[in-house]
N, C-alpha and C. Protein backbone atom coordinates (compact mmCIF):
# COMPACT_ATOMS: atom_id res chain seq x y z
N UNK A 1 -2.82 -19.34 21.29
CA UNK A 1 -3.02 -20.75 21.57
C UNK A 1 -1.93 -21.24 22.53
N UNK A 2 -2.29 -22.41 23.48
CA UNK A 2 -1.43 -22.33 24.82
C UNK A 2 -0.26 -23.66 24.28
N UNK A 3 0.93 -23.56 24.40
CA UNK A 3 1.41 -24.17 23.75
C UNK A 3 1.78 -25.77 24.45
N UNK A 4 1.69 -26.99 23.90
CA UNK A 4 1.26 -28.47 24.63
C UNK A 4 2.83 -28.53 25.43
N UNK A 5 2.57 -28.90 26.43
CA UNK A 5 3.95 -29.20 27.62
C UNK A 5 4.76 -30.26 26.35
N UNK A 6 6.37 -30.22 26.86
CA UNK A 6 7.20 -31.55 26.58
C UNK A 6 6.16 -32.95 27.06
N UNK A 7 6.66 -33.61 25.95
CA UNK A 7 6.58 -35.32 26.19
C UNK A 7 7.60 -35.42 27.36
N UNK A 8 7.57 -36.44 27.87
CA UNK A 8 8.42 -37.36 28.66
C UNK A 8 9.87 -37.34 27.99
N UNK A 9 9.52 -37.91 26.35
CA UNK A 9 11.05 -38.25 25.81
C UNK A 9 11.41 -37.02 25.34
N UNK A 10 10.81 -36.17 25.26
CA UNK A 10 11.06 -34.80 24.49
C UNK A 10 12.12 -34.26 25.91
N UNK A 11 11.41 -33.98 26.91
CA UNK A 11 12.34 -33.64 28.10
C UNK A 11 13.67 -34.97 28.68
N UNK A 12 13.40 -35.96 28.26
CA UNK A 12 14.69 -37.03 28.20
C UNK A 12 15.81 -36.50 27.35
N UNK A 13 15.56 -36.14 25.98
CA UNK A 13 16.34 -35.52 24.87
C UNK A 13 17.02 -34.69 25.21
N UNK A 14 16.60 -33.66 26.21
CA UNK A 14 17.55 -32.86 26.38
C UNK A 14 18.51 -32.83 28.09
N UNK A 15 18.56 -33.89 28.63
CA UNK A 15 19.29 -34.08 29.66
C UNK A 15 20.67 -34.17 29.55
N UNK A 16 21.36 -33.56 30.07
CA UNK A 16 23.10 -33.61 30.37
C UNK A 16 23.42 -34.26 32.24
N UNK A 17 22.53 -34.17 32.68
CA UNK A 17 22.41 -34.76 34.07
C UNK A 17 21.29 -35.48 34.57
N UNK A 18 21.93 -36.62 35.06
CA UNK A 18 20.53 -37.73 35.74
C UNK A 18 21.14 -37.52 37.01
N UNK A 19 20.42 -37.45 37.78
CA UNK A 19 20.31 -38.08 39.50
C UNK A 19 19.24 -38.84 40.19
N UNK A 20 19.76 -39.89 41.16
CA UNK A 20 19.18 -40.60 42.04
C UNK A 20 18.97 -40.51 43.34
N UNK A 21 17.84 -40.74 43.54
CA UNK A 21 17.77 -41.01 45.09
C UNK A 21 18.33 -42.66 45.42
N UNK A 22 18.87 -42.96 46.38
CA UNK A 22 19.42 -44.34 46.66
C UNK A 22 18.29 -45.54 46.75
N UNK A 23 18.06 -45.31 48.27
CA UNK A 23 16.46 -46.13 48.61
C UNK A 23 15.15 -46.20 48.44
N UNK A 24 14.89 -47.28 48.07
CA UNK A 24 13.48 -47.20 46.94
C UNK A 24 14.19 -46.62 45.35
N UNK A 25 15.22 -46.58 44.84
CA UNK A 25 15.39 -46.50 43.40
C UNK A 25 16.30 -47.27 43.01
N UNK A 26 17.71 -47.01 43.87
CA UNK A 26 18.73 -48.02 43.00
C UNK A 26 18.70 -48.95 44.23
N UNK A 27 17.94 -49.06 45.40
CA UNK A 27 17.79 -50.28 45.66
C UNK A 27 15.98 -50.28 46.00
N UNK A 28 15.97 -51.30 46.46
CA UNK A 28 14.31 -51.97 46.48
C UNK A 28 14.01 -51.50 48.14
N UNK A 29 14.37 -50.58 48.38
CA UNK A 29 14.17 -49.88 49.80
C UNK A 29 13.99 -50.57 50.96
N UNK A 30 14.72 -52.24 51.28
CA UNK A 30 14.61 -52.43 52.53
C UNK A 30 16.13 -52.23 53.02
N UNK A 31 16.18 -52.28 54.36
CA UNK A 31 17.55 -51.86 54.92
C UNK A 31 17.45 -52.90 55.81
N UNK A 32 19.07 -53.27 55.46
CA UNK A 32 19.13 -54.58 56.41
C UNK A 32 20.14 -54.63 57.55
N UNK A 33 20.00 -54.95 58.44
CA UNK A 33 21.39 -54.34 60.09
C UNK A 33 22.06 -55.63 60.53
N UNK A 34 23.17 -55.65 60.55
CA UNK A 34 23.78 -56.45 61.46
C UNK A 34 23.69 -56.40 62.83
N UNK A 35 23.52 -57.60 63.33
CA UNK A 35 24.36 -57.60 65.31
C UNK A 35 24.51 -56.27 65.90
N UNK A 36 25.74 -55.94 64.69
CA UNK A 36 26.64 -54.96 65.45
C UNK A 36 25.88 -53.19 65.04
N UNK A 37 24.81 -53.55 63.85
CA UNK A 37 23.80 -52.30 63.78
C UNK A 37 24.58 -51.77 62.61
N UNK A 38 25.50 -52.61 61.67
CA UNK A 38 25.64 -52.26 60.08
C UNK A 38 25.09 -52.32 59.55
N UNK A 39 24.80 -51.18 58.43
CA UNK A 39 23.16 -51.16 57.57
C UNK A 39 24.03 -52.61 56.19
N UNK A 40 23.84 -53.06 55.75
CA UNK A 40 23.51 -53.79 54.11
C UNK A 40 22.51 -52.87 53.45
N UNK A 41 22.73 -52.74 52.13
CA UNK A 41 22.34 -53.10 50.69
C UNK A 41 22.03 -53.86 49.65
N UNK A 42 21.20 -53.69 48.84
CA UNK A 42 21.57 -54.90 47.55
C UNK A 42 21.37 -53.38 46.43
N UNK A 43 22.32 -53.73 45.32
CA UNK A 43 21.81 -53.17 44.20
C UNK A 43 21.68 -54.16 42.76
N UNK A 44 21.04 -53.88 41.95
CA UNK A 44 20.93 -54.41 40.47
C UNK A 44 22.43 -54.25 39.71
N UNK A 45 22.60 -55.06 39.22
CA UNK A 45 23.79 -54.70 37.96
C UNK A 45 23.04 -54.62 37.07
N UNK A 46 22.16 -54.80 36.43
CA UNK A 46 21.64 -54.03 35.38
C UNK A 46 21.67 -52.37 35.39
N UNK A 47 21.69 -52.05 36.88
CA UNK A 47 20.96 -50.32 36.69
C UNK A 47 22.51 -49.92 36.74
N UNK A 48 23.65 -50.91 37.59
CA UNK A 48 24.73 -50.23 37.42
C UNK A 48 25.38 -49.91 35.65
N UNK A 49 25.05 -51.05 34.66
CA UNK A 49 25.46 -50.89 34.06
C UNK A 49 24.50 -49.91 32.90
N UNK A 50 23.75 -49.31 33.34
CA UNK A 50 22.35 -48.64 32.97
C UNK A 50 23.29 -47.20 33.17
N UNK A 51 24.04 -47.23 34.25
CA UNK A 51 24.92 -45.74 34.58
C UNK A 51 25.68 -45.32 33.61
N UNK A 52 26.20 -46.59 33.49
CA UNK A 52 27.83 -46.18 32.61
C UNK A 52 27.19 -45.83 31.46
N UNK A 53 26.37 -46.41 31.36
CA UNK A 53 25.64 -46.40 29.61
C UNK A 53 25.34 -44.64 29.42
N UNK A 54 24.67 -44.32 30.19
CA UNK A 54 24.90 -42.84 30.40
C UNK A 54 25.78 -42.08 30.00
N UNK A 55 26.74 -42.50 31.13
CA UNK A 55 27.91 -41.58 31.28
C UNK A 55 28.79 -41.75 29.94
N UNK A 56 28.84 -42.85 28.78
CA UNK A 56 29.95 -43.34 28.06
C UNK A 56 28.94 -42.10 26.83
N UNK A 57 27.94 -42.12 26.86
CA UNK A 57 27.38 -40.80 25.72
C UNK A 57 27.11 -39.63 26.35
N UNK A 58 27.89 -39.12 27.65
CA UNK A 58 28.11 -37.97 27.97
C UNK A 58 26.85 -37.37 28.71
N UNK A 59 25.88 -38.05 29.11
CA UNK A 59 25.07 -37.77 29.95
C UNK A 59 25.87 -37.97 31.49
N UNK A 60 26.18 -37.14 32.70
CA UNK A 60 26.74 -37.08 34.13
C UNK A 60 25.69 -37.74 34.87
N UNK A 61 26.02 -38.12 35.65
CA UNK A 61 25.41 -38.79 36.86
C UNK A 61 25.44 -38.33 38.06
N UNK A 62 24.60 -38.55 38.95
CA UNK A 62 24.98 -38.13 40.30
C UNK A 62 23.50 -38.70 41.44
N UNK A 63 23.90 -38.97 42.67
CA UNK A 63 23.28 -39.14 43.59
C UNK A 63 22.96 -37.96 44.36
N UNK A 64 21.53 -38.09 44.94
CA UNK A 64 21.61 -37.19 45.96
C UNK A 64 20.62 -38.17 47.01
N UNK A 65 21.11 -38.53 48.07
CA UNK A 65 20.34 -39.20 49.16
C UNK A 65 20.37 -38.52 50.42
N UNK A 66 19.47 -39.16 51.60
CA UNK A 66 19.12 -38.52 52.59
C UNK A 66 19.67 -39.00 53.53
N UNK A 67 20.41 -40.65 53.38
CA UNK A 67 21.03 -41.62 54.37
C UNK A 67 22.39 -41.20 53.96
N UNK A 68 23.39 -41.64 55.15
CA UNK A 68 24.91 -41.66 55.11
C UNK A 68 25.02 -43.03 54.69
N UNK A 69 26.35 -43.55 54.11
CA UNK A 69 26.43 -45.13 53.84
C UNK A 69 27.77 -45.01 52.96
N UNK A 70 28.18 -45.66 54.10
CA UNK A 70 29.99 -46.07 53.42
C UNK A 70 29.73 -46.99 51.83
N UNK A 71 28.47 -48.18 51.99
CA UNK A 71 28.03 -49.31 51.08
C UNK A 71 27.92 -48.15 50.19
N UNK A 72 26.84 -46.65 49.74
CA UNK A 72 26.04 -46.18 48.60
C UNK A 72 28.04 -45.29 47.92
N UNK A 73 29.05 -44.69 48.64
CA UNK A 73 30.05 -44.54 48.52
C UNK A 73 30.85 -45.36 47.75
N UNK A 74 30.79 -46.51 47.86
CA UNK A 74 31.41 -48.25 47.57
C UNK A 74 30.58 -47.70 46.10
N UNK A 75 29.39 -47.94 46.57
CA UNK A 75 29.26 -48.14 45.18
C UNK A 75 29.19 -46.95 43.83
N UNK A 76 29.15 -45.94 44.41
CA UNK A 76 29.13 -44.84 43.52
C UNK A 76 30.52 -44.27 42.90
N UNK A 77 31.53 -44.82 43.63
CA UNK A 77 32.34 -44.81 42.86
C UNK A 77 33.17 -46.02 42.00
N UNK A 78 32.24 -47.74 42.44
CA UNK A 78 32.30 -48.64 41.16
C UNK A 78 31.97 -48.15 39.95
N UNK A 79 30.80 -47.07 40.12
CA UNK A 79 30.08 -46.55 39.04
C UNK A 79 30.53 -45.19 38.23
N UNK A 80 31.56 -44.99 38.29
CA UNK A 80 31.99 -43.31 38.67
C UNK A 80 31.47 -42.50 38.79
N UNK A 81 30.40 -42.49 39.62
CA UNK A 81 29.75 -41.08 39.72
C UNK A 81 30.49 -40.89 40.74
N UNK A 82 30.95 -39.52 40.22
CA UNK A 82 31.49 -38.60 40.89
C UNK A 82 30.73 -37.67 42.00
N UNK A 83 29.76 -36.89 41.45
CA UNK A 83 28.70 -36.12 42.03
C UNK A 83 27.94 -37.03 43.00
N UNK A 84 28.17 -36.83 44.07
CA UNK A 84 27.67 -37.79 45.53
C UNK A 84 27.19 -37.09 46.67
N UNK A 85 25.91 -36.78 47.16
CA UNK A 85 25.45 -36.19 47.72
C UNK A 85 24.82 -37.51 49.00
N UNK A 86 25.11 -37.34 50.47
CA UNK A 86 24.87 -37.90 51.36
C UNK A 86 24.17 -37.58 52.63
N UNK A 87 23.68 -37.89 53.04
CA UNK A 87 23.01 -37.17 54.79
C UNK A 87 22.47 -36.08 54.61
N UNK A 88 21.82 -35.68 53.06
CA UNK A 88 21.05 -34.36 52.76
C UNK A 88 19.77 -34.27 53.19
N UNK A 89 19.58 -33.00 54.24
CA UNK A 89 18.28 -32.87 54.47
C UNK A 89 17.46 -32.47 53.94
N UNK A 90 17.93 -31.32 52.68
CA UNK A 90 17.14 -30.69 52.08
C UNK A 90 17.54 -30.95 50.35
N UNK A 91 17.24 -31.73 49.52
CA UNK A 91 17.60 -32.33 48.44
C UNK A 91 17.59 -30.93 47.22
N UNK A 92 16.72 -30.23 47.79
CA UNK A 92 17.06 -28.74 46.81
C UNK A 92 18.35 -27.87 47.31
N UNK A 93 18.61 -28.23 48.16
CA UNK A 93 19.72 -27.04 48.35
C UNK A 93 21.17 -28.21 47.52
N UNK A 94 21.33 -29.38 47.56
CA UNK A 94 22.29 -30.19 46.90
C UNK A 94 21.84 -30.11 45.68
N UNK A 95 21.30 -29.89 45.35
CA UNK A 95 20.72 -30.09 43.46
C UNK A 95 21.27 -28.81 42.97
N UNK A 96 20.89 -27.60 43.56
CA UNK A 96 21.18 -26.13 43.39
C UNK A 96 23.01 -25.81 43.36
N UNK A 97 23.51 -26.98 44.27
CA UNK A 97 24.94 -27.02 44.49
C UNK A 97 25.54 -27.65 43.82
N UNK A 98 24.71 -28.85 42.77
CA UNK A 98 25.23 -29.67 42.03
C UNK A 98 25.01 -28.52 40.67
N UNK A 99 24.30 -28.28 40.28
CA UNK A 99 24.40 -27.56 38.92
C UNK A 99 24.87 -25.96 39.11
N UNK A 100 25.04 -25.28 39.81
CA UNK A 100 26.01 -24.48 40.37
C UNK A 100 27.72 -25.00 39.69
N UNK A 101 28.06 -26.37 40.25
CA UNK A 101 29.34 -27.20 40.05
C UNK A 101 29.40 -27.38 38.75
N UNK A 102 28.49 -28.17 37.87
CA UNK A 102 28.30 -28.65 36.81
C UNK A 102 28.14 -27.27 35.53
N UNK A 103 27.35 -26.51 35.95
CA UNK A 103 27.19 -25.42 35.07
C UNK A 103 25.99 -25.93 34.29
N UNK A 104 25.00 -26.73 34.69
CA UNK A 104 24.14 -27.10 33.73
C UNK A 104 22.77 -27.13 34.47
N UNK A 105 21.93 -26.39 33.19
CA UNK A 105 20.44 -25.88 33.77
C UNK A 105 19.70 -26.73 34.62
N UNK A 106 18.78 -26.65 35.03
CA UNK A 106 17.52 -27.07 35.91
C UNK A 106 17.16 -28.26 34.83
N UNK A 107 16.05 -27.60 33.76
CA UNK A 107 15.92 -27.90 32.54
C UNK A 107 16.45 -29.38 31.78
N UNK A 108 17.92 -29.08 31.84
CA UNK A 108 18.50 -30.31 31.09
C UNK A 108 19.04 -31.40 32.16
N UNK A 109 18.19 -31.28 33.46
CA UNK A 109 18.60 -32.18 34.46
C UNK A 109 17.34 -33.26 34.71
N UNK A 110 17.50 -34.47 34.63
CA UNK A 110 16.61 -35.41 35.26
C UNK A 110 16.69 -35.79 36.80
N UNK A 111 15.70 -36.27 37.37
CA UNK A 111 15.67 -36.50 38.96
C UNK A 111 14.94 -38.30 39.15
N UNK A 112 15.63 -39.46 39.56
CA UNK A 112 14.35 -40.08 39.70
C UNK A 112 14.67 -40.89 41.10
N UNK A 113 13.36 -40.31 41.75
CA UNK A 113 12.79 -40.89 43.00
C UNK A 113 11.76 -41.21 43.62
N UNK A 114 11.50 -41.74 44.92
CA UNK A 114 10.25 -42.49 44.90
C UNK A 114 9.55 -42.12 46.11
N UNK A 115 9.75 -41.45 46.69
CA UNK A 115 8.94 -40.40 48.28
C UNK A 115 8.65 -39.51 48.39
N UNK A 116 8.22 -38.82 49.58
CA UNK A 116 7.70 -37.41 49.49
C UNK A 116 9.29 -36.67 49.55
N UNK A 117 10.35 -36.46 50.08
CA UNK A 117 11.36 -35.92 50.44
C UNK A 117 12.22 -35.65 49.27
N UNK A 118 11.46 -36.62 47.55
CA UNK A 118 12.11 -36.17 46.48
C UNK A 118 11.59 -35.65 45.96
N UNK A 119 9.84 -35.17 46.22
CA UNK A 119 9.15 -33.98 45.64
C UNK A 119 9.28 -32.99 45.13
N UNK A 120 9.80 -32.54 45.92
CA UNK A 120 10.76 -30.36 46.06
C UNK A 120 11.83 -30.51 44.56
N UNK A 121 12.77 -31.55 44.83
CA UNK A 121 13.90 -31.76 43.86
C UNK A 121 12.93 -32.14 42.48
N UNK A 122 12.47 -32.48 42.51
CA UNK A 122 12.03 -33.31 41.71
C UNK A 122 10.83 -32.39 40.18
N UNK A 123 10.34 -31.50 41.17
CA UNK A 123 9.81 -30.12 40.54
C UNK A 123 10.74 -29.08 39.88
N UNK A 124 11.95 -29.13 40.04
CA UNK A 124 13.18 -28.15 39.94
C UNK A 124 13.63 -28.65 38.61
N UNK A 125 13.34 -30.34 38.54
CA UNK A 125 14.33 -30.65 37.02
C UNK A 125 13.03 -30.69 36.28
N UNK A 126 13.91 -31.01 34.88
CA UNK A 126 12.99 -31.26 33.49
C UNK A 126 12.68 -32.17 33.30
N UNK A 127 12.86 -33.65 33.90
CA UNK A 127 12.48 -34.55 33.75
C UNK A 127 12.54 -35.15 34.75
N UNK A 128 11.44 -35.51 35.44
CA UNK A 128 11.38 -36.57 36.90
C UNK A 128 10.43 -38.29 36.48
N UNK A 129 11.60 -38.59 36.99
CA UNK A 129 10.92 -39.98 36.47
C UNK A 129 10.50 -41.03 38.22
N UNK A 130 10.45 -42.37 38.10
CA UNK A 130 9.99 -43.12 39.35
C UNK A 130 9.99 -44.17 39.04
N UNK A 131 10.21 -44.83 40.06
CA UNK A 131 9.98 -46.61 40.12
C UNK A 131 8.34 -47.07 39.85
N UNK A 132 8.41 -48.20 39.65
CA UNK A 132 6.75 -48.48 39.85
C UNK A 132 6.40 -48.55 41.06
N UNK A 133 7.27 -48.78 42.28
CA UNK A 133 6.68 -48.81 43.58
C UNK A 133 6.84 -47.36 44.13
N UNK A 134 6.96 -46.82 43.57
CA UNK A 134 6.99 -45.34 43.92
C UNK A 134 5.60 -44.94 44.98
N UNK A 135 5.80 -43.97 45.84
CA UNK A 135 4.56 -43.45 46.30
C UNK A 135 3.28 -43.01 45.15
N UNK A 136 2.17 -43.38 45.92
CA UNK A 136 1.17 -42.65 44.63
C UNK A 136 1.30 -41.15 44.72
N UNK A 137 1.89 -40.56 45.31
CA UNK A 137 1.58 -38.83 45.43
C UNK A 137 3.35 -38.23 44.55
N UNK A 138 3.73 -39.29 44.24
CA UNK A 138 5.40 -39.01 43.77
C UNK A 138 4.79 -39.78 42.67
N UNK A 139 4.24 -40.63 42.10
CA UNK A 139 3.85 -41.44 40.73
C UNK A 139 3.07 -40.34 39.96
N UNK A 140 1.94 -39.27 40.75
CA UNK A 140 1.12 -38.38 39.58
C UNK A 140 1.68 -37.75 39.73
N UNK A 141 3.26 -37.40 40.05
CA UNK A 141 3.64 -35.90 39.68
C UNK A 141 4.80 -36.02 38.91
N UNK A 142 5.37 -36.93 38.82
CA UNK A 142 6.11 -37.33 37.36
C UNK A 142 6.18 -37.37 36.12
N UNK A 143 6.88 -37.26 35.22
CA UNK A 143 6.83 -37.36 33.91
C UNK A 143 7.00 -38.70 33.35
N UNK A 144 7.48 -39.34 34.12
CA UNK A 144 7.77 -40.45 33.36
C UNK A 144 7.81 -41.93 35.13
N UNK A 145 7.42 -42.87 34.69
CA UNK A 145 7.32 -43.97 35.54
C UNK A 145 7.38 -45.24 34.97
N UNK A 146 8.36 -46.29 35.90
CA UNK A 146 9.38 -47.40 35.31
C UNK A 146 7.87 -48.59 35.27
N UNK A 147 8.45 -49.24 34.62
CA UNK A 147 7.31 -50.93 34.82
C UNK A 147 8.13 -51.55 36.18
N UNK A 148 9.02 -51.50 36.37
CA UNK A 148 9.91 -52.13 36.99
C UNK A 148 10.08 -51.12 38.31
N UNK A 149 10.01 -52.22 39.79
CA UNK A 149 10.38 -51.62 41.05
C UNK A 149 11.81 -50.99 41.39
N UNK A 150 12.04 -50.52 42.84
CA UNK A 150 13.34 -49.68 42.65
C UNK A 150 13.92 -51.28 43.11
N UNK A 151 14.96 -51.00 43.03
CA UNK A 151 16.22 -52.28 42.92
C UNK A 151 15.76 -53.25 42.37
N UNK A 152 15.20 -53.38 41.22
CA UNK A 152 14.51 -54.03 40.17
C UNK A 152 14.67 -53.55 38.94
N UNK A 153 15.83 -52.89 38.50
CA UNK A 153 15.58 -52.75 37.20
C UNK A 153 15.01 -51.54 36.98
N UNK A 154 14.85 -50.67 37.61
CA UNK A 154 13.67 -49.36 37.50
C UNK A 154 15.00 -48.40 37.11
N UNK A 155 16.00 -48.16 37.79
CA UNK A 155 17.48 -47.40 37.04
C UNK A 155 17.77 -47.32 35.67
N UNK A 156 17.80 -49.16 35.30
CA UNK A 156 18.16 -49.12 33.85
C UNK A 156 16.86 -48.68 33.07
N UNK A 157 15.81 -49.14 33.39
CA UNK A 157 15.11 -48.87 32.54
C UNK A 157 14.98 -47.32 32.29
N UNK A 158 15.09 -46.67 32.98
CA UNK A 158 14.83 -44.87 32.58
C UNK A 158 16.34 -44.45 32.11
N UNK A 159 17.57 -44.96 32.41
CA UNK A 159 18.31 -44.98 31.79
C UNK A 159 18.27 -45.42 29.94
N UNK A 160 17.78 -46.55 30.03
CA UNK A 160 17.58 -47.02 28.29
C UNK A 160 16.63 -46.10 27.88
N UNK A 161 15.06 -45.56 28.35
CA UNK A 161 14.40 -44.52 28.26
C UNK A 161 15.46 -43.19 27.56
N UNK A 162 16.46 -43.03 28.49
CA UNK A 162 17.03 -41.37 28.09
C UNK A 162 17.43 -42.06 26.87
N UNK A 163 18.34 -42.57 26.75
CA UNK A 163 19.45 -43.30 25.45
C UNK A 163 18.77 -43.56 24.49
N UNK A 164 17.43 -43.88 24.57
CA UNK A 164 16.41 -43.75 23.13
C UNK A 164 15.49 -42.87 22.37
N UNK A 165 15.54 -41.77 23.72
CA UNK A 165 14.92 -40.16 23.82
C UNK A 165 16.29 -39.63 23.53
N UNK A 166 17.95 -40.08 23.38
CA UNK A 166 18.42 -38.79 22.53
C UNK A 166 19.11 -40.18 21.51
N UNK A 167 18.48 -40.93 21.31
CA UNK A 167 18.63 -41.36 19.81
C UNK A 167 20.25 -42.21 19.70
N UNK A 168 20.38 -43.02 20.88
CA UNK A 168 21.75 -43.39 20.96
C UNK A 168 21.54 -45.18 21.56
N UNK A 169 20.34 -45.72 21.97
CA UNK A 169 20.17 -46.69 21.87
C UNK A 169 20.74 -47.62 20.76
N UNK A 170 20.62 -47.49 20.08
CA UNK A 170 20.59 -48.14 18.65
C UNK A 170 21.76 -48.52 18.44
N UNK A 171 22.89 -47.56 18.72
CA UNK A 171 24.00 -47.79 18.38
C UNK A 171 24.79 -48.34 19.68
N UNK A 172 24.20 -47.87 21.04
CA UNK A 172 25.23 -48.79 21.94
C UNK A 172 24.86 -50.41 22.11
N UNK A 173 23.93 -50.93 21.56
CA UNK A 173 23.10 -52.17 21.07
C UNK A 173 24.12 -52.61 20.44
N UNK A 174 24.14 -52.21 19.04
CA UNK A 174 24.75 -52.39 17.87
C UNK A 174 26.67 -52.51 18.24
N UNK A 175 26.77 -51.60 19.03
CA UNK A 175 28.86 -51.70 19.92
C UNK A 175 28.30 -53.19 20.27
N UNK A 176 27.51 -53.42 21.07
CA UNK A 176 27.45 -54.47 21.98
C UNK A 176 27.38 -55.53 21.28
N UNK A 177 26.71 -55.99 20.23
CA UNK A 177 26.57 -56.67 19.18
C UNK A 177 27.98 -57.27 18.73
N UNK A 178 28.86 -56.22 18.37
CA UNK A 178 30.06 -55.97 18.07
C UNK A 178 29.94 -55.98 16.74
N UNK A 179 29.10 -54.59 16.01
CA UNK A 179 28.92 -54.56 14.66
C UNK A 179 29.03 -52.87 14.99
């Protein structure tokens, strides 16, 4: 008998690594230029604080994007992610280099992004998740997909997703509470 694939949260449960793509996830994918041809950003503080939440129960973080940006730098290390991947052309050969570094499987790694260029990566981990504005050809090949757009809240929410798939919601609620 053929045995039924992981759930969504079943493959959340066992993550030790999340990564992001930048545009279209932790922001709402428009890019904005100055005069002088400086890109802007916006990001959510919800998804920033969606990171730490992560990282404070020992789940790692890390980016891997396709743009350069002093701004995604700025902010990845407000956030401490350490693991920062930039101007990557090929998002599998940085993923392969990130858990290489890390020492941690394919398997117990999540991916969430929203284009064709996070496809490849995105097949490699155990859990790929997406924004709701995600492409439709990146939305059916996911395991998991946000209610919420990218720079909308779509970070935290698959963030609170993992934290309740390994059973730790409850209690960083409850810190927060201050009980």
């Amino acid at each position: 008998m053929a045995q039924k694939p992981p759930t969504a949260a079943e493959r959340a449960n066992r993550l030790k690594l999340m990564v992001f793509d930048v545009d279209g996830v932790f922001t709402d994918g428009s890019l904005y230029f100055t005069g002088d041809g400086d890109a802007m950003k916006s990001f959510n503080s919800l998804d920033g604080h969606g990171v730490k939440m992560l990282q404070s129960v020992g789940v790692q973080t890390a980016i891997i994007t396709g743009r350069q940006s002093g701004i995604v730098a700025a902010r990845a290390r407000e956030l401490g992610i350490t693991h920062l991947y930039q101007g990557v052309a090929d998002k599998t050969v940085a993923l392969a280099e990130l858990l290489a570094a890390t020492g941690i499987a394919a398997d117990e790694c999540g991916y969430m992004g929203d284009d064709w260029p996070d496809l490849a990566v995105m097949r490699r981990c155990g859990f790929a998740a997406a924004p709701a504005n995600a492409h439709p050809e990146v939305i059916q090949r996911v395991h998991w997909v946000a209610e919420a757009r990218g720079g909308h809240g779509a970070v935290r929410e698959v963030c609170d997703a993992i934290l309740r798939a390994q059973h730790r919601y409850d209690e960083l609620l409850a810190a927060a509470l201050g009980g």
